[in-house]
C-alpha atoms as a PDB file:
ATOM      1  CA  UNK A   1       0.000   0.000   0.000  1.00  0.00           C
ATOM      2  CA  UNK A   2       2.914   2.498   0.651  1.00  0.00           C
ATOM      3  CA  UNK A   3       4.241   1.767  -2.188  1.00  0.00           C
ATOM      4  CA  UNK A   4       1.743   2.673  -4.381  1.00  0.00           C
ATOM      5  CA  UNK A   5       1.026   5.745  -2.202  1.00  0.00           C
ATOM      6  CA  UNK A   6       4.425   6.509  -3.018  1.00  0.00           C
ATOM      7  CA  UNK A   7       4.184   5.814  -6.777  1.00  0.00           C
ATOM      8  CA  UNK A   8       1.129   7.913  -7.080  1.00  0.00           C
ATOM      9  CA  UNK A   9       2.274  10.932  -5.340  1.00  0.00           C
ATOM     10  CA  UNK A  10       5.714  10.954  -7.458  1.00  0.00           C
ATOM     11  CA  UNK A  11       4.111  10.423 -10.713  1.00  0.00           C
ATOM     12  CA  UNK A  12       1.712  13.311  -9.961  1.00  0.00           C
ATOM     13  CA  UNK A  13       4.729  15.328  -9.453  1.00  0.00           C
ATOM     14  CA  UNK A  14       7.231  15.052 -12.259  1.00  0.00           C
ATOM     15  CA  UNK A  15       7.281  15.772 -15.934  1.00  0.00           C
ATOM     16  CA  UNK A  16       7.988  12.122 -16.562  1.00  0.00           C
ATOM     17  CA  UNK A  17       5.828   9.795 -15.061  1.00  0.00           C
ATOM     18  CA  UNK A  18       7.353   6.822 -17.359  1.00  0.00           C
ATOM     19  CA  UNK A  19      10.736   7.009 -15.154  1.00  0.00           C
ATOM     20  CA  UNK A  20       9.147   6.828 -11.654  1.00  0.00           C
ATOM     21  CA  UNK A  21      10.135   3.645  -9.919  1.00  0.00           C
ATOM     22  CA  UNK A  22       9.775   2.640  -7.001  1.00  0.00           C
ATOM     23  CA  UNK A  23      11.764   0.282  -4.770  1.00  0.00           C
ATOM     24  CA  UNK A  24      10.761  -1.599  -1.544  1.00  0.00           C
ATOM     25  CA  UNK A  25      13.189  -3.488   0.581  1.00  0.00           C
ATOM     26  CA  UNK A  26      11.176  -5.324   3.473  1.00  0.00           C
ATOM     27  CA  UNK A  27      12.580  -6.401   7.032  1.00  0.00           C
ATOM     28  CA  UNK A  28      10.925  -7.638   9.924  1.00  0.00           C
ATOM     29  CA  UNK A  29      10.122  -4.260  11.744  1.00  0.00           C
ATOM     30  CA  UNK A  30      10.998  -1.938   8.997  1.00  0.00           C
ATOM     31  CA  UNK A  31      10.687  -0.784   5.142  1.00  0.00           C
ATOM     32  CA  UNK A  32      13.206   1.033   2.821  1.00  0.00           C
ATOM     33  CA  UNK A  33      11.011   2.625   0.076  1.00  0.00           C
ATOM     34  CA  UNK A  34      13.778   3.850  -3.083  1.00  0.00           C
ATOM     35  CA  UNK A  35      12.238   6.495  -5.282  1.00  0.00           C
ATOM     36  CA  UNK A  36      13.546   6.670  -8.657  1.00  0.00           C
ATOM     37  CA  UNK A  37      13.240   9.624 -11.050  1.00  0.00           C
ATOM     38  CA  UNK A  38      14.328  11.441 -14.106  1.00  0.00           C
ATOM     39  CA  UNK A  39      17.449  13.548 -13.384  1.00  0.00           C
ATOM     40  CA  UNK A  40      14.946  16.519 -14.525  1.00  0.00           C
ATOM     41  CA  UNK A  41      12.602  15.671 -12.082  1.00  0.00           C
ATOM     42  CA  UNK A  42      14.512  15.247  -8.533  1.00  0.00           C
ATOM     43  CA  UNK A  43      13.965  18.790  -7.714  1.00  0.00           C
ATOM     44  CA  UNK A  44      10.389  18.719  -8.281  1.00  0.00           C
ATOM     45  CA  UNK A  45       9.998  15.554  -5.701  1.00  0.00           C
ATOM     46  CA  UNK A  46      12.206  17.411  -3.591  1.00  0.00           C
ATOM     47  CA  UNK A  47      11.294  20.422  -3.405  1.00  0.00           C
ATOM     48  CA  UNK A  48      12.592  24.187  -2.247  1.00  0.00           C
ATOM     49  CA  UNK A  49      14.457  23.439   1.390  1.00  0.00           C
ATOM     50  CA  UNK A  50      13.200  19.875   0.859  1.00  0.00           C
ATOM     51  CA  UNK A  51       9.708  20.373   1.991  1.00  0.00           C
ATOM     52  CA  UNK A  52       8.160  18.676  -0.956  1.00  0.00           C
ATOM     53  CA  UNK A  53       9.882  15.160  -0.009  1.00  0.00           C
ATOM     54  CA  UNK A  54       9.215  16.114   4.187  1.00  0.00           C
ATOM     55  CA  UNK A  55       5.589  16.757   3.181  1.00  0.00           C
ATOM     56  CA  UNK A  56       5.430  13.138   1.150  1.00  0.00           C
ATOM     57  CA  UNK A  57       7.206  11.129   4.547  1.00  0.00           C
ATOM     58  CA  UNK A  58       4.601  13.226   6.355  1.00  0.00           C
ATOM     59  CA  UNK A  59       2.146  11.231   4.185  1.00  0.00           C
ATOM     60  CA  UNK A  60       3.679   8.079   4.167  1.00  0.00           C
ATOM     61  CA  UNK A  61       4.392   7.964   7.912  1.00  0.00           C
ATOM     62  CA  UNK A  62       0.551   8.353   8.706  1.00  0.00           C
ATOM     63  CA  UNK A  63      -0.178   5.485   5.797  1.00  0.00           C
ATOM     64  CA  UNK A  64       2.322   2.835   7.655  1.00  0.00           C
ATOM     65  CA  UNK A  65       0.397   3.358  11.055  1.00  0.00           C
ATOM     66  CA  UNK A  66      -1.731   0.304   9.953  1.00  0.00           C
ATOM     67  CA  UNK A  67       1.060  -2.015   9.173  1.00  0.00           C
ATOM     68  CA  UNK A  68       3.045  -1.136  12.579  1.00  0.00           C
ATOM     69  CA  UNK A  69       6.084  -0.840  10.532  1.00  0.00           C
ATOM     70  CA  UNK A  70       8.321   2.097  10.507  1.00  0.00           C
ATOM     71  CA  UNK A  71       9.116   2.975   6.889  1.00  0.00           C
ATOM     72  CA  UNK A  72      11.859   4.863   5.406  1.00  0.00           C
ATOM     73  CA  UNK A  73      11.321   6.971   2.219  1.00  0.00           C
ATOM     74  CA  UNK A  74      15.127   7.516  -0.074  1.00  0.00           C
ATOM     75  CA  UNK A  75      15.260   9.470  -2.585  1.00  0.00           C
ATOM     76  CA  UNK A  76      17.700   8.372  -4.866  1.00  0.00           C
ATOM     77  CA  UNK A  77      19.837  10.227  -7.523  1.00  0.00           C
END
């Protein structure tokens, strides 16, 4: 479900939505969600001081309270 949440929001964002993967490495009290852009687009998911990508761990923090997991959002570049 993160995942997708994750997916969503990112395509939403960039100019590319054909380059947005999305990456989930699971453990047993944690997940490690990689977000893949466009070079173009890493500033957009970003954001000016970062507050687009605190805004979308924001989101994704309140999604994992179901799951009991704590999940990690990376932005990769």
């Amino acid at each position: 479900m993160e995942k997708d949440l994750i997916e969503y929001i990112a395509k939403s964002l960039v100019e590319d939505p054909s380059s947005v993967k999305v990456n989930a490495v699971d453990g047993e009290k944690s997940m490690i969600l990689e977000l893949e852009v466009a070079p173009d687009d890493i500033g957009k998911v970003i954001g000016k001081h970062g507050r687009i990508a605190k805004a979308i761990r924001t989101l994704l923090q309140a999604a994992a309270m179901k799951s009991e997991k704590h999940v990690v959002l990376e932005i990769l570049d």
